[in-house]
PDB file of N, CA and C in Angstrom:
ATOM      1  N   UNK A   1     122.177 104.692  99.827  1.00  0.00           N
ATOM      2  CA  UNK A   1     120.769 104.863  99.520  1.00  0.00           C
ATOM      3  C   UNK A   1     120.263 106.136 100.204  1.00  0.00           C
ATOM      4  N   UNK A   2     119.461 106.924  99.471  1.00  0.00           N
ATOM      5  CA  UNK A   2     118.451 107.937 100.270  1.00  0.00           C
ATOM      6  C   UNK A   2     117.070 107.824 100.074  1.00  0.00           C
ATOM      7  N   UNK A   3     116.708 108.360 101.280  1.00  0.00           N
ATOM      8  CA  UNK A   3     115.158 107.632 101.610  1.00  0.00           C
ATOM      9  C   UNK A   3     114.523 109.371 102.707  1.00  0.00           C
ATOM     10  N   UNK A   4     113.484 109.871 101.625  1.00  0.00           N
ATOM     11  CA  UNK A   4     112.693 110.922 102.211  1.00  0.00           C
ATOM     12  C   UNK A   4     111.432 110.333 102.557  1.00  0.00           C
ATOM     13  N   UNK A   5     111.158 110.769 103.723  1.00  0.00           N
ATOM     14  CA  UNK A   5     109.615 110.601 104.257  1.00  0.00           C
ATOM     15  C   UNK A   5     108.901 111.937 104.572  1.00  0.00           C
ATOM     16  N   UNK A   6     107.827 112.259 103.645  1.00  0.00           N
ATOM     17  CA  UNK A   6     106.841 113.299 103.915  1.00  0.00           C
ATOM     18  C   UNK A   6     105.722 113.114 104.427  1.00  0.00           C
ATOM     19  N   UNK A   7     105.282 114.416 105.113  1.00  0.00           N
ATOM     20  CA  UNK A   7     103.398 113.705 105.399  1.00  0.00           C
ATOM     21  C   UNK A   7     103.115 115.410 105.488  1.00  0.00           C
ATOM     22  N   UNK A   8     100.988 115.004 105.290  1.00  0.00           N
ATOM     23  CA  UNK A   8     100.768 116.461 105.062  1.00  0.00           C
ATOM     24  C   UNK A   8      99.741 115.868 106.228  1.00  0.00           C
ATOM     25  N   UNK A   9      99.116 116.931 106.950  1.00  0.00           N
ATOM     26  CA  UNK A   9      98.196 116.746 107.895  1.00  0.00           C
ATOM     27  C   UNK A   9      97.338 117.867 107.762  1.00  0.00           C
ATOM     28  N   UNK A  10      95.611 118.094 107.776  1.00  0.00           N
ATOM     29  CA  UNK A  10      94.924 118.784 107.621  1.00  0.00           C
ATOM     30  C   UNK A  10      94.172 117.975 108.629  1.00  0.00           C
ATOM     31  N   UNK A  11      94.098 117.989 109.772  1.00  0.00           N
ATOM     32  CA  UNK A  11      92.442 117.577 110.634  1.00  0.00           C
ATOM     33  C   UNK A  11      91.446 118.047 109.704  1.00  0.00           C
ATOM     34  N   UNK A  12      91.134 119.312 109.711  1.00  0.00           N
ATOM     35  CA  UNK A  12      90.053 119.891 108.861  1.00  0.00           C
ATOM     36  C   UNK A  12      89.615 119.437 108.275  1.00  0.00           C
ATOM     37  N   UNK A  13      90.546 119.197 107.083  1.00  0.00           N
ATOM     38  CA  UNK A  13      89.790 118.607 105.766  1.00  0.00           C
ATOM     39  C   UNK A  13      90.192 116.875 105.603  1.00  0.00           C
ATOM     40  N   UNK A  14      90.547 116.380 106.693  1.00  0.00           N
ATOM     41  CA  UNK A  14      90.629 115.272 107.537  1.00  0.00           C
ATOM     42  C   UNK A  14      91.693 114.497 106.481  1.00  0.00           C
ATOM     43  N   UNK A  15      92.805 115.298 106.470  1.00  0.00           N
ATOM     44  CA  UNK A  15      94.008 114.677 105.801  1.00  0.00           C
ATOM     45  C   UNK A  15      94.961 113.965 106.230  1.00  0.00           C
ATOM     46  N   UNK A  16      95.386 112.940 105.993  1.00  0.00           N
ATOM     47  CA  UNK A  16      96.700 112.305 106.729  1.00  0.00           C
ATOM     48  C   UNK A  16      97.085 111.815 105.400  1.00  0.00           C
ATOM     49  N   UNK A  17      98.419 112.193 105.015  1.00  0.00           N
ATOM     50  CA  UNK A  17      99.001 111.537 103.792  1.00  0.00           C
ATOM     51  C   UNK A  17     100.307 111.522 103.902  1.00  0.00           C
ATOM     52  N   UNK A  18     101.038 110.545 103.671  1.00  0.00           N
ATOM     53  CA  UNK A  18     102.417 110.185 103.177  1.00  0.00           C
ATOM     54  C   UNK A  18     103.234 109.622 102.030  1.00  0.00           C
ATOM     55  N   UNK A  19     104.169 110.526 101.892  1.00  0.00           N
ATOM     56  CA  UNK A  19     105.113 110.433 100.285  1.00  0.00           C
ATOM     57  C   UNK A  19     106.348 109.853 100.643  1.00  0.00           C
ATOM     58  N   UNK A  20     106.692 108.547 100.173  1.00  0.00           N
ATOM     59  CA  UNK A  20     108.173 108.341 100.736  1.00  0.00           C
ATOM     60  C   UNK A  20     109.159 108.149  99.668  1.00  0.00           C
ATOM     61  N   UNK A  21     110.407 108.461  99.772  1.00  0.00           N
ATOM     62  CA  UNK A  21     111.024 108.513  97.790  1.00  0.00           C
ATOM     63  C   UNK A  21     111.981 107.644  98.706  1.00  0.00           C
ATOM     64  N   UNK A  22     112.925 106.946  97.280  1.00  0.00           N
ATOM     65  CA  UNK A  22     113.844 105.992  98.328  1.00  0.00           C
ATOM     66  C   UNK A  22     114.764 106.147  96.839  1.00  0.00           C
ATOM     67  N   UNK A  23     116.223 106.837  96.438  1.00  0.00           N
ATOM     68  CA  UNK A  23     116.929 106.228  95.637  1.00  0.00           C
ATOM     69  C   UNK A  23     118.285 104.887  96.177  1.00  0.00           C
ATOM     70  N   UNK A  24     118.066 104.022  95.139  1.00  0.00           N
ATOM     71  CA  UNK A  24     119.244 103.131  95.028  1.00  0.00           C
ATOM     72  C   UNK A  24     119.094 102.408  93.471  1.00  0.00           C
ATOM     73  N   UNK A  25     120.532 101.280  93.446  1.00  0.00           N
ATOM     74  CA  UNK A  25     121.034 101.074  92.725  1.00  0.00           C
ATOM     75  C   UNK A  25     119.990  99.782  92.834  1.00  0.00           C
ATOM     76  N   UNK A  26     119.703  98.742  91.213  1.00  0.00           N
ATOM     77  CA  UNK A  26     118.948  97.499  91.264  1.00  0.00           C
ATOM     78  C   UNK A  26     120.357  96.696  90.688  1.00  0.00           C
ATOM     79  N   UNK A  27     119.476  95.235  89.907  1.00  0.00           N
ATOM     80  CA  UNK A  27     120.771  94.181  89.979  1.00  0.00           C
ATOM     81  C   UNK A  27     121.678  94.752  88.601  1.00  0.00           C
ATOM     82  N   UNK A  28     121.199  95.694  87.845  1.00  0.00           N
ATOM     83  CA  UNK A  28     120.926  95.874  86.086  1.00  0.00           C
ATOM     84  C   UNK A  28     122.338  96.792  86.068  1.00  0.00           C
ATOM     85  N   UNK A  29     122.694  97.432  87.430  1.00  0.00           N
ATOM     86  CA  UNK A  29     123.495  98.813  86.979  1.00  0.00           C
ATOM     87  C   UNK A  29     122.626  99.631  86.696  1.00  0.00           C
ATOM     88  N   UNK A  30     121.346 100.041  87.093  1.00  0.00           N
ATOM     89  CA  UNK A  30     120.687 101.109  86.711  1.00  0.00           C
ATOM     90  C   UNK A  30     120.349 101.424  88.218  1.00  0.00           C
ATOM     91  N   UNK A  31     119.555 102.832  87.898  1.00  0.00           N
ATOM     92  CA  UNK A  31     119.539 103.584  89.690  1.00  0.00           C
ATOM     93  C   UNK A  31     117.970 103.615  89.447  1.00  0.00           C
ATOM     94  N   UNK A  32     117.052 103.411  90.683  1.00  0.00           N
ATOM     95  CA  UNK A  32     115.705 103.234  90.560  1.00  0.00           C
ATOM     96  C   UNK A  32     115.108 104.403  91.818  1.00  0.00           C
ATOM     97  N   UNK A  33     114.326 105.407  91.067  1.00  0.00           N
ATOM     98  CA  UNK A  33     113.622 106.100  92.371  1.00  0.00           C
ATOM     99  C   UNK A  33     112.292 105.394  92.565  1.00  0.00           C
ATOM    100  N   UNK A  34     112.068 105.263  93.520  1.00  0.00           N
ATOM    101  CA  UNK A  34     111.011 104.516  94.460  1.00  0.00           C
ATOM    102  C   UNK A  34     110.659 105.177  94.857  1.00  0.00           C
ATOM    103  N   UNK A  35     108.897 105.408  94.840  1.00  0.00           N
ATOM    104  CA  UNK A  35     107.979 106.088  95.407  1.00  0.00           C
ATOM    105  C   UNK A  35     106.798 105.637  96.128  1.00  0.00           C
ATOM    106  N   UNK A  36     106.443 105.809  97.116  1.00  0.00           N
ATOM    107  CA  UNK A  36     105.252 105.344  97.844  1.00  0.00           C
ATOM    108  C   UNK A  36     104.520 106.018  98.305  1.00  0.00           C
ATOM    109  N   UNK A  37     102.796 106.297  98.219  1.00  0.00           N
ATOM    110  CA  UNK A  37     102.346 107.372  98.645  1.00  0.00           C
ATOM    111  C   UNK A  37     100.845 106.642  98.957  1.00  0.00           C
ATOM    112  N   UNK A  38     100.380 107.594  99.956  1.00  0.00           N
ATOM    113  CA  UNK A  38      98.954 107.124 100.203  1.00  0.00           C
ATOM    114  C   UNK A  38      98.588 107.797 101.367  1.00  0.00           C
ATOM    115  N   UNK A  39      97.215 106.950 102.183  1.00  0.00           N
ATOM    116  CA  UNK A  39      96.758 107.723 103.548  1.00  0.00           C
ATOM    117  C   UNK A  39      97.748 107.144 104.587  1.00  0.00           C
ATOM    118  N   UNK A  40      98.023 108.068 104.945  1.00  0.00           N
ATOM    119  CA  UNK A  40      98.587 107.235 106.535  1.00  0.00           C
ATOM    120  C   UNK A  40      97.946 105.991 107.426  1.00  0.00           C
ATOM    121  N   UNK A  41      98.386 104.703 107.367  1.00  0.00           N
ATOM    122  CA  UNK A  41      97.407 104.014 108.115  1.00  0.00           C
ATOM    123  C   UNK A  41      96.769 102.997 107.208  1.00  0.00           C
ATOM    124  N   UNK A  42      97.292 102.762 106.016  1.00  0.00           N
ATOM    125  CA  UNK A  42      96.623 102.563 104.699  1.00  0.00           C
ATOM    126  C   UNK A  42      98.064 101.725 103.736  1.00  0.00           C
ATOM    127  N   UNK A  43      96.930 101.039 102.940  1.00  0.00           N
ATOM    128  CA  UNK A  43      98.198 100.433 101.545  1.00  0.00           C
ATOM    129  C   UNK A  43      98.051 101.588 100.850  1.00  0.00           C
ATOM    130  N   UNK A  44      99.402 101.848 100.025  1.00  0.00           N
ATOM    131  CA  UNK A  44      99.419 102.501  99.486  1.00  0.00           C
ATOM    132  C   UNK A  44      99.870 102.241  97.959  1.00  0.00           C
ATOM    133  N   UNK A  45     100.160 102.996  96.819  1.00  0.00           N
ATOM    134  CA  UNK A  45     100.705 103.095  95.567  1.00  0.00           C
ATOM    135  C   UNK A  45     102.032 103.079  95.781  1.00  0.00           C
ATOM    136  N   UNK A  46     102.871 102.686  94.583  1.00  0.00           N
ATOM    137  CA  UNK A  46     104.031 102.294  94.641  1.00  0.00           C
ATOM    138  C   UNK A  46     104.398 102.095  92.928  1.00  0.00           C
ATOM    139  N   UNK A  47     105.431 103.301  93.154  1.00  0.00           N
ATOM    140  CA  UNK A  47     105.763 103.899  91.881  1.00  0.00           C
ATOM    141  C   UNK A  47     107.968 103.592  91.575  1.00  0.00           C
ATOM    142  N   UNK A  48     107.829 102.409  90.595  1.00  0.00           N
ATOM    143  CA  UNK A  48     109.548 102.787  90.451  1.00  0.00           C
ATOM    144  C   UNK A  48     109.961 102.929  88.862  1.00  0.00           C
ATOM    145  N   UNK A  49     110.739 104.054  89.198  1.00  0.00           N
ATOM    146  CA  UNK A  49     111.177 104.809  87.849  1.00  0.00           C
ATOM    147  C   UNK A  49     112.798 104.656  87.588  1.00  0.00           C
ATOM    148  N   UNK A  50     113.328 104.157  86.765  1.00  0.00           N
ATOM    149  CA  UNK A  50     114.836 103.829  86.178  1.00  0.00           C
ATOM    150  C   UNK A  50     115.518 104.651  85.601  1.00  0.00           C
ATOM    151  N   UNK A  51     116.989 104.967  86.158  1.00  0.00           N
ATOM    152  CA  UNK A  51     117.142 106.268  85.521  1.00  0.00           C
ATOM    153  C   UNK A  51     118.815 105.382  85.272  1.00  0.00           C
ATOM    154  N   UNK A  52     119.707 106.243  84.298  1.00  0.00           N
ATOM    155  CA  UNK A  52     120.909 105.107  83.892  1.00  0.00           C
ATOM    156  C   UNK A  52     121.935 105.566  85.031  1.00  0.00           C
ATOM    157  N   UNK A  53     121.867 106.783  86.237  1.00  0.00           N
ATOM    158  CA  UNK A  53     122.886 107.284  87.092  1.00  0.00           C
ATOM    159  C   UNK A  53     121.809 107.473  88.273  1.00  0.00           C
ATOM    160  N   UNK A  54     123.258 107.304  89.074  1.00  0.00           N
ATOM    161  CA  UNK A  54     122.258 107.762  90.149  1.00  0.00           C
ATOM    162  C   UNK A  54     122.307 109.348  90.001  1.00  0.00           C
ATOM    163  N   UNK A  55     123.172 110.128  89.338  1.00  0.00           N
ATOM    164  CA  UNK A  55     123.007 111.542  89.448  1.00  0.00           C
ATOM    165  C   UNK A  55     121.772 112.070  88.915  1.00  0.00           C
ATOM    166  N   UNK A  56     120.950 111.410  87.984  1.00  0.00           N
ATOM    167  CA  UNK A  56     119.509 111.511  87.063  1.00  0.00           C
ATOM    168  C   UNK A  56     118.630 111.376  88.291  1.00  0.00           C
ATOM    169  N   UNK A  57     118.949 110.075  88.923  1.00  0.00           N
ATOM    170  CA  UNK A  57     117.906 109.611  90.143  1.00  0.00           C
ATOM    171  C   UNK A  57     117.768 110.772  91.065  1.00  0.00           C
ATOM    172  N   UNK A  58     118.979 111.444  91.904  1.00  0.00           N
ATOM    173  CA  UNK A  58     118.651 112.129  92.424  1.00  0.00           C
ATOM    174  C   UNK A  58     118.028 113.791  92.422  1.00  0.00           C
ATOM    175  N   UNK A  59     118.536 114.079  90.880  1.00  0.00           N
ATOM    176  CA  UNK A  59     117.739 115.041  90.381  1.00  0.00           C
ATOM    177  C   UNK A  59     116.166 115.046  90.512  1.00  0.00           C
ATOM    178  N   UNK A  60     115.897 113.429  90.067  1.00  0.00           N
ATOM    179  CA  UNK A  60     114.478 113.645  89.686  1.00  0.00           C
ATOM    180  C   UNK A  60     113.789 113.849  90.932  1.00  0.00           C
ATOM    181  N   UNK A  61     114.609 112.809  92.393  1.00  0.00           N
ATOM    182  CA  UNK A  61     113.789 112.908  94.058  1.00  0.00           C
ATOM    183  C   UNK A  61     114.365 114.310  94.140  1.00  0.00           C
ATOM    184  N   UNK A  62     114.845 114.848  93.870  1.00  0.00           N
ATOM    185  CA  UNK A  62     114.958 116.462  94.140  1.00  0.00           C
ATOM    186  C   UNK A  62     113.810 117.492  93.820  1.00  0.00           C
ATOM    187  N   UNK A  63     113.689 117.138  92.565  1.00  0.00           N
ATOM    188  CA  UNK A  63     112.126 118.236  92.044  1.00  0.00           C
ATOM    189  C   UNK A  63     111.241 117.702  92.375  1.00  0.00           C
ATOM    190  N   UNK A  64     110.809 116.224  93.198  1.00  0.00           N
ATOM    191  CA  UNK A  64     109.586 115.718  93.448  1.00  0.00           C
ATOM    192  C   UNK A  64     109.390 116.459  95.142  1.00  0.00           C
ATOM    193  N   UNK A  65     111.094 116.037  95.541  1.00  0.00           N
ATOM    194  CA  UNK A  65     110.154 117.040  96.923  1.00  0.00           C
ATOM    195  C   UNK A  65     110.212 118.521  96.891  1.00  0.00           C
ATOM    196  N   UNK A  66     110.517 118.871  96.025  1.00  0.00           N
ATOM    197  CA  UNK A  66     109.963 120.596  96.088  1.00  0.00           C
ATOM    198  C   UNK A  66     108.552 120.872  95.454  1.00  0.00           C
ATOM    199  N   UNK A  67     107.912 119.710  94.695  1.00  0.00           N
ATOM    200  CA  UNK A  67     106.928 119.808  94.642  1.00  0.00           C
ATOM    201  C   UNK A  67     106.036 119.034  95.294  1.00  0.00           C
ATOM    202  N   UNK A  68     106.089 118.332  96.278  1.00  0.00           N
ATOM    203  CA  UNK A  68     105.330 118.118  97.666  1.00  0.00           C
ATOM    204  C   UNK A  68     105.594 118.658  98.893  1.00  0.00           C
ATOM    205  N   UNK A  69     106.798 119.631  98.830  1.00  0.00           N
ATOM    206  CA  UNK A  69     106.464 120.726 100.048  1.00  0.00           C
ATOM    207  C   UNK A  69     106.025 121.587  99.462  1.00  0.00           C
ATOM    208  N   UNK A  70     105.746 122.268  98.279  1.00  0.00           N
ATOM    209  CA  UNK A  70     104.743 123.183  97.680  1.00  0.00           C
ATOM    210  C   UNK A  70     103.344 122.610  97.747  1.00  0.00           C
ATOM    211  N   UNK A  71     103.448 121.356  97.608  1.00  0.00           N
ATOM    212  CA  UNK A  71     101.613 121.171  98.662  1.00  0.00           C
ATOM    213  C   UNK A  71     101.786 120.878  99.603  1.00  0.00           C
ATOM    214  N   UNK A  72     102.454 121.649 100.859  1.00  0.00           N
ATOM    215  CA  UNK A  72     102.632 121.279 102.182  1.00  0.00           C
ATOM    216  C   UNK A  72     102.522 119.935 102.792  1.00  0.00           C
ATOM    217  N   UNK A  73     103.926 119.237 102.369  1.00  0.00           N
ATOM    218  CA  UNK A  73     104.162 118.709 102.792  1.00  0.00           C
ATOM    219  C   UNK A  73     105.599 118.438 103.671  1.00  0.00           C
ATOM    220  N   UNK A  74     105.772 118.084 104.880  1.00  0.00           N
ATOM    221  CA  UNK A  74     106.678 118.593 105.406  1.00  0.00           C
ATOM    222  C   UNK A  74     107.658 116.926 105.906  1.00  0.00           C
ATOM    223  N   UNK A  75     108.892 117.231 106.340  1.00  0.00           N
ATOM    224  CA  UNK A  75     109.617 116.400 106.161  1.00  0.00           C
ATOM    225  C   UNK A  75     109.595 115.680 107.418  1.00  0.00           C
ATOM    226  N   UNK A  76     109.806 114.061 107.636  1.00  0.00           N
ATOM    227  CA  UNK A  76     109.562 113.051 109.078  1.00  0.00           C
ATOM    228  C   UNK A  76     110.902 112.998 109.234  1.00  0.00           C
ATOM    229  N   UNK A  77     111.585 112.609 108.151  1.00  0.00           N
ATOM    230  CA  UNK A  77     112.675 111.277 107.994  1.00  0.00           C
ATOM    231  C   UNK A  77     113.616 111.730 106.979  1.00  0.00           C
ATOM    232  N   UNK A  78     114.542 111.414 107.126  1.00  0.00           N
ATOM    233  CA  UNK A  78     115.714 111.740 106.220  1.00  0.00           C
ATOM    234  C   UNK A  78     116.837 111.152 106.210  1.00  0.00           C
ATOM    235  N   UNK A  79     117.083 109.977 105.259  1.00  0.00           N
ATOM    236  CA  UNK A  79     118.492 109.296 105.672  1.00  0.00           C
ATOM    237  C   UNK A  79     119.101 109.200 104.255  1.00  0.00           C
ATOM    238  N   UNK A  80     120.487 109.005 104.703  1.00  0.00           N
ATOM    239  CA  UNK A  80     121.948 109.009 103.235  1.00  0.00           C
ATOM    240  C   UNK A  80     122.215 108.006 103.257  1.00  0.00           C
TER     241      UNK A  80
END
């Protein structure tokens, strides 16, 4: 399984937010990216998307975090 944890922090504009992607396999033989996002400190949304490989799965958590460190978001956590 891989599991990214992001967060963006702005005091300023009084931001605390976290993105967490998680790929693995469900009972089906299919690979599921898992997404969770919200304020830090907070329930959040919870997003899972089915893909038929995990090689699809990890493509897709691939372009999601290049487009949440393009809105600065930077990395906590990182496990394989």
């Amino acid at each position: 399984m891989i599991e990214i944890h992001l967060e963006k922090h702005d005091a300023d504009k009084n931001v605390a937010r976290y993105y967490r992607m998680s790929v693995h396999p469900n009972l089906f033989g299919e690979w599921a990216l898992q997404r969770e996002w919200g304020r830090i400190g907070q329930g959040g949304h919870v997003r899972l998307d089915l893909f038929r490989s995990e090689a699809e799965a990890k493509r897709a958590l691939s372009g999601l975090e290049g487009v949440k460190q393009r809105r600065a978001y930077e990395h906590v956590g990182m496990s394989h």
